[in-house]
PDB file of N, CA and C in Angstrom:
ATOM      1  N   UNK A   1     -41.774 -33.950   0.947  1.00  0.00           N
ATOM      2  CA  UNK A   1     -41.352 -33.193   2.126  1.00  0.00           C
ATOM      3  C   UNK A   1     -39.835 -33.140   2.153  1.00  0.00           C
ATOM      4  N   UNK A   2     -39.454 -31.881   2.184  1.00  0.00           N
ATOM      5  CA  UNK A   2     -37.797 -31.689   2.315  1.00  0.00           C
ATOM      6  C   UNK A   2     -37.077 -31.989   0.948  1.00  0.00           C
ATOM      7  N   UNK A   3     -35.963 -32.299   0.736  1.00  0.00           N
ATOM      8  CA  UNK A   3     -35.436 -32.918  -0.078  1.00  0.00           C
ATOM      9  C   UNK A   3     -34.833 -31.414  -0.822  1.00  0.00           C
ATOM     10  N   UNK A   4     -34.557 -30.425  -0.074  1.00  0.00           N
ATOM     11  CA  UNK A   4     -34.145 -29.036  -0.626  1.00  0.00           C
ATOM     12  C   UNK A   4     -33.153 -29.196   0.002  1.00  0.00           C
ATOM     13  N   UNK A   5     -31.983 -29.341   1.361  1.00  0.00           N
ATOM     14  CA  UNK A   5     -30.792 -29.380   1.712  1.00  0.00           C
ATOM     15  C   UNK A   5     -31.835 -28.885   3.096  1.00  0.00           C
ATOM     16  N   UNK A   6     -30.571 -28.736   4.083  1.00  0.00           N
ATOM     17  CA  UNK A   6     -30.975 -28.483   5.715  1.00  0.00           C
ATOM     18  C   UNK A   6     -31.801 -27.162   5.548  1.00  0.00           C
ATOM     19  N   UNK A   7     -32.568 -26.890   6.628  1.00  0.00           N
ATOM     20  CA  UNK A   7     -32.716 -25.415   6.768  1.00  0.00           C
ATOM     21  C   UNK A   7     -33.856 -25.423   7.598  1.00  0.00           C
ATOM     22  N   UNK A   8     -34.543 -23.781   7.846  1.00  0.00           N
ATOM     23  CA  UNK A   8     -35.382 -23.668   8.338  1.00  0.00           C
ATOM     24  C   UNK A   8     -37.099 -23.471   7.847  1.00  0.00           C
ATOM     25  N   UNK A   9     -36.715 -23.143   6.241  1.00  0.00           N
ATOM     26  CA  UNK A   9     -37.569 -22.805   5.572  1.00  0.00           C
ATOM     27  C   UNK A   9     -39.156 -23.858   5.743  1.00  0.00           C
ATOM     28  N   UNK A  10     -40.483 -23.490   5.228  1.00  0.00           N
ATOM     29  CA  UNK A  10     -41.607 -24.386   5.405  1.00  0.00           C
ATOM     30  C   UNK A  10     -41.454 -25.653   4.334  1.00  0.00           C
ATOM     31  N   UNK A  11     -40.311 -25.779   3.268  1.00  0.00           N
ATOM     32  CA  UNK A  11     -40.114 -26.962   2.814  1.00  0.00           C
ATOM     33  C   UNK A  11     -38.964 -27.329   3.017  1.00  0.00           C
ATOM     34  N   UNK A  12     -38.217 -27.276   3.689  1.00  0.00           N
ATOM     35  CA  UNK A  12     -37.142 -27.427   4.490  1.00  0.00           C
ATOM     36  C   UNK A  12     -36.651 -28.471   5.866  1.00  0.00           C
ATOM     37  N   UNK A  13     -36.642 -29.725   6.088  1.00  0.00           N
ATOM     38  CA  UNK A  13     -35.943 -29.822   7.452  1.00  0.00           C
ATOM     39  C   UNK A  13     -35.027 -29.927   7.905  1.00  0.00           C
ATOM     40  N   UNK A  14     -34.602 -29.882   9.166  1.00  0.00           N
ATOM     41  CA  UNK A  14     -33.296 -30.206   9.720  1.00  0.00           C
ATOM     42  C   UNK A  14     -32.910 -30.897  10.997  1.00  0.00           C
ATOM     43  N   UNK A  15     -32.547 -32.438  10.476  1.00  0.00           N
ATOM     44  CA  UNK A  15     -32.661 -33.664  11.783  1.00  0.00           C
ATOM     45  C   UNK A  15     -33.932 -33.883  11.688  1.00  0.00           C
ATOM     46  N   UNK A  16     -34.501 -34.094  10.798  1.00  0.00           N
ATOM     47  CA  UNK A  16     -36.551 -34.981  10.963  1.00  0.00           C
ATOM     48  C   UNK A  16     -35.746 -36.285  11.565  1.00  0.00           C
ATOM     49  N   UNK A  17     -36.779 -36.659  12.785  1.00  0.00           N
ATOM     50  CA  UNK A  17     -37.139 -37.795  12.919  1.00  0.00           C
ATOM     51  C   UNK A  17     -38.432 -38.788  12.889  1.00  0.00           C
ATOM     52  N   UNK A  18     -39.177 -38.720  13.811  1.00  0.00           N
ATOM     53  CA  UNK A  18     -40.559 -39.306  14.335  1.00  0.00           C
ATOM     54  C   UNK A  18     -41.517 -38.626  12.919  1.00  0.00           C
ATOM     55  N   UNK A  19     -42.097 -39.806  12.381  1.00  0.00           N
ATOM     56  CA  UNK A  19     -43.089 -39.923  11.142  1.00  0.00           C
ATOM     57  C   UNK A  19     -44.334 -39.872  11.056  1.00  0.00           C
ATOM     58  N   UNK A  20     -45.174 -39.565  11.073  1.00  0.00           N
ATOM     59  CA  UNK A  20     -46.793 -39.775  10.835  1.00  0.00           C
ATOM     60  C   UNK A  20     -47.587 -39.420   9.692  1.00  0.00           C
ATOM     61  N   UNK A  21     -48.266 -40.665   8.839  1.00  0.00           N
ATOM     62  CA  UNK A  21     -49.062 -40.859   7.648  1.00  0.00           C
ATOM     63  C   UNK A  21     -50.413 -40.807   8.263  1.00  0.00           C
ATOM     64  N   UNK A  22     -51.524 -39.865   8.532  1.00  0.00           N
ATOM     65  CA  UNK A  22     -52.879 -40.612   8.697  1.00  0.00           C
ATOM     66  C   UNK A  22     -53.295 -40.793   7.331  1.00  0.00           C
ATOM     67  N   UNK A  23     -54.893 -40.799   7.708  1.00  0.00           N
ATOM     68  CA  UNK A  23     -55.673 -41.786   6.819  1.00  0.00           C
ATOM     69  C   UNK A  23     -56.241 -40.761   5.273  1.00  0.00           C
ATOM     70  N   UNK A  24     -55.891 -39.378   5.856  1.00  0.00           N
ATOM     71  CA  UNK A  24     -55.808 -38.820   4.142  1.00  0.00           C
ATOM     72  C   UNK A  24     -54.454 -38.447   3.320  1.00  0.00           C
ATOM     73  N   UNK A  25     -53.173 -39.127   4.164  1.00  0.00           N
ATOM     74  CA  UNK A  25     -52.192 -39.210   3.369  1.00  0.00           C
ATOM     75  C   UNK A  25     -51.425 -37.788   3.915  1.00  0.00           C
ATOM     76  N   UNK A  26     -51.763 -37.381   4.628  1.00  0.00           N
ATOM     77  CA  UNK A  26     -51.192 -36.188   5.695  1.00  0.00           C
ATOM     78  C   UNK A  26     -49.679 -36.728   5.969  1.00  0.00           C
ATOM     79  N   UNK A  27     -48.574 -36.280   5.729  1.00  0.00           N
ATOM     80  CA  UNK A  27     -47.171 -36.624   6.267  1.00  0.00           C
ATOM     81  C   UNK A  27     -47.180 -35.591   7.310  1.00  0.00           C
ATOM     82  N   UNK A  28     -46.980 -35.898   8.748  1.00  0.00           N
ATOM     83  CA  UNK A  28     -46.612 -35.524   9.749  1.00  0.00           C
ATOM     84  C   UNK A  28     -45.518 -35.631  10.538  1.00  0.00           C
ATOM     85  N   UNK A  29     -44.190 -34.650  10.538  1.00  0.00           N
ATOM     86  CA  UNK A  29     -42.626 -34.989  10.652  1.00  0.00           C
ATOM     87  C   UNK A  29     -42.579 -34.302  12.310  1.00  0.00           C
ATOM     88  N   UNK A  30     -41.304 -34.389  12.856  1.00  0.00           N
ATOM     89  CA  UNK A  30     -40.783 -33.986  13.968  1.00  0.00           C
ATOM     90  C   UNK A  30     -39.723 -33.313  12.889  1.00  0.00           C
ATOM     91  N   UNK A  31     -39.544 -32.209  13.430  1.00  0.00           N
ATOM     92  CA  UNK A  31     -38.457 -31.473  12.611  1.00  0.00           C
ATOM     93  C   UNK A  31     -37.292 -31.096  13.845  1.00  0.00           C
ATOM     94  N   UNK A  32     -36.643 -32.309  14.422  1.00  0.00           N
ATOM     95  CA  UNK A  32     -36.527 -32.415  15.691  1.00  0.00           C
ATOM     96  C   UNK A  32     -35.521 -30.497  15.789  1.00  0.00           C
ATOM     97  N   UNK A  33     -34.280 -30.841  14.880  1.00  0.00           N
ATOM     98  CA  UNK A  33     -33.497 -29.024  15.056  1.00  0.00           C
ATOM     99  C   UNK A  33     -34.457 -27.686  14.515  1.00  0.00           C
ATOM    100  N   UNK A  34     -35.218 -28.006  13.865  1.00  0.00           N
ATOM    101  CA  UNK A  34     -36.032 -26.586  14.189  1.00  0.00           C
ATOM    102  C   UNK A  34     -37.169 -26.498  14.962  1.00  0.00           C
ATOM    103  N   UNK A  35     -37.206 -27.033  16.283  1.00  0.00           N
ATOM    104  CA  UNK A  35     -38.006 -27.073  16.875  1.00  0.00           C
ATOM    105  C   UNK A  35     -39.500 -26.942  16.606  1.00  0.00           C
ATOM    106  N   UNK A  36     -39.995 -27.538  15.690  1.00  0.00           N
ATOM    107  CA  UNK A  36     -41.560 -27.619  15.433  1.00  0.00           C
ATOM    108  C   UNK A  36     -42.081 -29.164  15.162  1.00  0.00           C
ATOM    109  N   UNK A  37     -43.016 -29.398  14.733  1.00  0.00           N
ATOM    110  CA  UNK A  37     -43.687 -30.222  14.099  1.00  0.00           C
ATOM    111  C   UNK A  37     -44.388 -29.559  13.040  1.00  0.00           C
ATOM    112  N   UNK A  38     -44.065 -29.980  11.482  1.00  0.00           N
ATOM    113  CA  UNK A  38     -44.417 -29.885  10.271  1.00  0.00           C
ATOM    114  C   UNK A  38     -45.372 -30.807   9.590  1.00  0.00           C
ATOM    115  N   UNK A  39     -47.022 -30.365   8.951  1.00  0.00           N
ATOM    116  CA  UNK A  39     -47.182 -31.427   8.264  1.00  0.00           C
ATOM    117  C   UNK A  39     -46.889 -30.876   6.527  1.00  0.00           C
ATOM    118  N   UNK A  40     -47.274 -32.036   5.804  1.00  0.00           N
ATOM    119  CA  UNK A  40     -47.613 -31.898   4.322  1.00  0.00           C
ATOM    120  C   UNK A  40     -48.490 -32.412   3.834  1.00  0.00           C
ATOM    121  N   UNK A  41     -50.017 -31.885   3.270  1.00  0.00           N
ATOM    122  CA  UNK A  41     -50.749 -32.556   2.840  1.00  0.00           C
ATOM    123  C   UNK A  41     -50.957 -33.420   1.565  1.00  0.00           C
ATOM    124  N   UNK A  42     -51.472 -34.619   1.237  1.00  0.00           N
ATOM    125  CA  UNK A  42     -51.731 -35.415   0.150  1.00  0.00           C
ATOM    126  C   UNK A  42     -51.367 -34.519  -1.135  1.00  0.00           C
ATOM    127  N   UNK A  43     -50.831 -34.237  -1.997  1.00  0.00           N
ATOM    128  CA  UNK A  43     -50.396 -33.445  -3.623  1.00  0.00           C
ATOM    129  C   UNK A  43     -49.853 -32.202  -3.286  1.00  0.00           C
ATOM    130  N   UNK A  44     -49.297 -31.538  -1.512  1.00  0.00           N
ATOM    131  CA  UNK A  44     -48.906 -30.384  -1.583  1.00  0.00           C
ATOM    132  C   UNK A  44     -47.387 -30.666  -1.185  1.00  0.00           C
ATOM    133  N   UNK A  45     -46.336 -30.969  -2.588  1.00  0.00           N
ATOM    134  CA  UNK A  45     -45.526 -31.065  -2.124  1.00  0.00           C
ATOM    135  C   UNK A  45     -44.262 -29.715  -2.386  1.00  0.00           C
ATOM    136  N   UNK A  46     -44.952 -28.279  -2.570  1.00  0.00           N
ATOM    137  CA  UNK A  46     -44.326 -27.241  -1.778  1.00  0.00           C
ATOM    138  C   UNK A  46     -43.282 -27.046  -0.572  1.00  0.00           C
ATOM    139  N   UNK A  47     -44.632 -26.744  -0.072  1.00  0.00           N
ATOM    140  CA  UNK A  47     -44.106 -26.172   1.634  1.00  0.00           C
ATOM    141  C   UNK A  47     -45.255 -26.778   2.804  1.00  0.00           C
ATOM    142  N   UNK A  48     -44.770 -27.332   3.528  1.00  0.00           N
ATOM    143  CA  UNK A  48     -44.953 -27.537   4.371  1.00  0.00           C
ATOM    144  C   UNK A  48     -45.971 -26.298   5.678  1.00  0.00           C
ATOM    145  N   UNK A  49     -46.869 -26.987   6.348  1.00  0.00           N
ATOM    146  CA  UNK A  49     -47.283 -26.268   7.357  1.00  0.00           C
ATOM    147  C   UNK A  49     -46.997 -26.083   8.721  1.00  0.00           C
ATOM    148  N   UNK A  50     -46.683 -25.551   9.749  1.00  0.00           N
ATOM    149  CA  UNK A  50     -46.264 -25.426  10.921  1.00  0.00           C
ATOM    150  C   UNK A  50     -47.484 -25.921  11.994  1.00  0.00           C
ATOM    151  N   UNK A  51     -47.456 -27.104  12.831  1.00  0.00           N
ATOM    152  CA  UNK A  51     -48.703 -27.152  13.721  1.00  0.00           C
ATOM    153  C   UNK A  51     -48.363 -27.037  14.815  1.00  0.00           C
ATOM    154  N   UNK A  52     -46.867 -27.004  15.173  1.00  0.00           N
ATOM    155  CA  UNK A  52     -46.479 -26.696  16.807  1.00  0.00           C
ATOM    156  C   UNK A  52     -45.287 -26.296  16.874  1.00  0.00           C
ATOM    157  N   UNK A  53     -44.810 -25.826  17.720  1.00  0.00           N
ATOM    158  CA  UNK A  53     -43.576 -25.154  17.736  1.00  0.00           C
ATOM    159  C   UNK A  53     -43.106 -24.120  16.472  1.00  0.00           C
ATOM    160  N   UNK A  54     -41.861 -24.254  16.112  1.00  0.00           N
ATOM    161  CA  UNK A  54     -41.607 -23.159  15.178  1.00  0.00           C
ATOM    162  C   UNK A  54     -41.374 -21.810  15.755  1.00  0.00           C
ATOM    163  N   UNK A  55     -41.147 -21.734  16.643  1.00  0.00           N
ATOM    164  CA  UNK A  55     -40.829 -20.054  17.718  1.00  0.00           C
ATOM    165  C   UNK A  55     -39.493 -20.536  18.506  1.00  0.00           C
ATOM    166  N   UNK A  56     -38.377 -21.465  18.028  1.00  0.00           N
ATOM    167  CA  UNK A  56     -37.379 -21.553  18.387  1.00  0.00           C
ATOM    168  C   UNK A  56     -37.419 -22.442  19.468  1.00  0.00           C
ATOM    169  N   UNK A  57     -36.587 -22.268  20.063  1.00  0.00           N
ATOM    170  CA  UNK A  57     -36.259 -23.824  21.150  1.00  0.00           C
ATOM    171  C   UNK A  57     -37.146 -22.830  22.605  1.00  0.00           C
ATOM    172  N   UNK A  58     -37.482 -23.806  23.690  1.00  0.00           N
ATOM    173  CA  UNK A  58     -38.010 -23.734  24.927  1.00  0.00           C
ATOM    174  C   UNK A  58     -39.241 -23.714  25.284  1.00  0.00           C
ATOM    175  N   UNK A  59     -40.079 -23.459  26.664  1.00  0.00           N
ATOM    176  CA  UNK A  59     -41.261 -23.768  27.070  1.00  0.00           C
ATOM    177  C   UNK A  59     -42.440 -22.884  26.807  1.00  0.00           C
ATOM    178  N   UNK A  60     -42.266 -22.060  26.167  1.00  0.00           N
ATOM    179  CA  UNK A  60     -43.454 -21.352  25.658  1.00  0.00           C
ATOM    180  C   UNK A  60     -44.427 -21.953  24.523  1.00  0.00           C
ATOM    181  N   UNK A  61     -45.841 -21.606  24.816  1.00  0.00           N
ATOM    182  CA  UNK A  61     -46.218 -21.809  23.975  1.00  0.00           C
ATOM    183  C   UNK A  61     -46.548 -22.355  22.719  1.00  0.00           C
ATOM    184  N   UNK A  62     -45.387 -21.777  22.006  1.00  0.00           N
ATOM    185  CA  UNK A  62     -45.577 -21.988  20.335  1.00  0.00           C
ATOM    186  C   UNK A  62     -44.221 -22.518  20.381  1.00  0.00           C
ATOM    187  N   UNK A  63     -42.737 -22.723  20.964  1.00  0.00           N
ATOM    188  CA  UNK A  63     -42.375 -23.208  21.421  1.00  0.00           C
ATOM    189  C   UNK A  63     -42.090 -24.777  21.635  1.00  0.00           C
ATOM    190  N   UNK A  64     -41.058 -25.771  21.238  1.00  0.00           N
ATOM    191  CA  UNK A  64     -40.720 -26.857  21.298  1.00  0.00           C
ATOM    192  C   UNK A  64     -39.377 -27.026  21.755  1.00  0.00           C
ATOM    193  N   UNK A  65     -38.590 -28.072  22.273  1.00  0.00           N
ATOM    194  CA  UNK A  65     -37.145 -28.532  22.702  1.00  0.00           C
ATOM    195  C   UNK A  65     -37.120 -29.637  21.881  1.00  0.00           C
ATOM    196  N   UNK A  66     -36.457 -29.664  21.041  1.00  0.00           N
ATOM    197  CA  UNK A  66     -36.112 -30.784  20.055  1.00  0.00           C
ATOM    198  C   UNK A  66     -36.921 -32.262  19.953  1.00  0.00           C
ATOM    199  N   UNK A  67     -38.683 -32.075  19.565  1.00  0.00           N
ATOM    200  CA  UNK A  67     -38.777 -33.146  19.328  1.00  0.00           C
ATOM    201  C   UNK A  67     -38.505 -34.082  18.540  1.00  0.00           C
ATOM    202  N   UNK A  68     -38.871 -35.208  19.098  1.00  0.00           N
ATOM    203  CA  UNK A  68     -38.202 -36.687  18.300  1.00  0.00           C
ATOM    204  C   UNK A  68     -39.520 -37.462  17.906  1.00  0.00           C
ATOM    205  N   UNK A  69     -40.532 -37.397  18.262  1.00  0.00           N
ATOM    206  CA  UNK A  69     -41.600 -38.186  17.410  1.00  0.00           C
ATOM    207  C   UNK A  69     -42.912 -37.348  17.423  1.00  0.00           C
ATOM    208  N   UNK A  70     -43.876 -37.928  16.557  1.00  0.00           N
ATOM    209  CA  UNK A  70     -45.258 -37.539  16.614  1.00  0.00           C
ATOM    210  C   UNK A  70     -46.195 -38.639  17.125  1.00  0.00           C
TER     211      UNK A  70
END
């Protein structure tokens, strides 16, 4: 996950904080400056998937304000 320089792109983060491994090896990030939460599954180390936010900063919807954990 990441390891391309900052950005917005789906293998991309910028400011990850808050981490989550479940039990099939799922990496689950806070991508706290691009407002989403990103996972990566077990051997897909591409690009990343979008499960929340990702529609820029504020209260809508699809929508996040800089989270910090999962």
């Amino acid at each position: 996950a990441g390891g391309n320089g900052s950005g917005s792109a789906t293998y991309e983060l910028y400011y990850p904080h808050g981490l989550f491994v479940d039990d099939d090896q799922t990496v689950v990030i806070a991508d706290t400056r691009n407002n989403r939460i990103i996972q990566w599954k077990n051997g897909d180390t591409t690009n990343g998937q979008v499960v929340a936010g990702g529609k820029g900063e504020g209260n809508g919807l699809n929508q996040l304000n800089g989270p910090r954990d999962v």
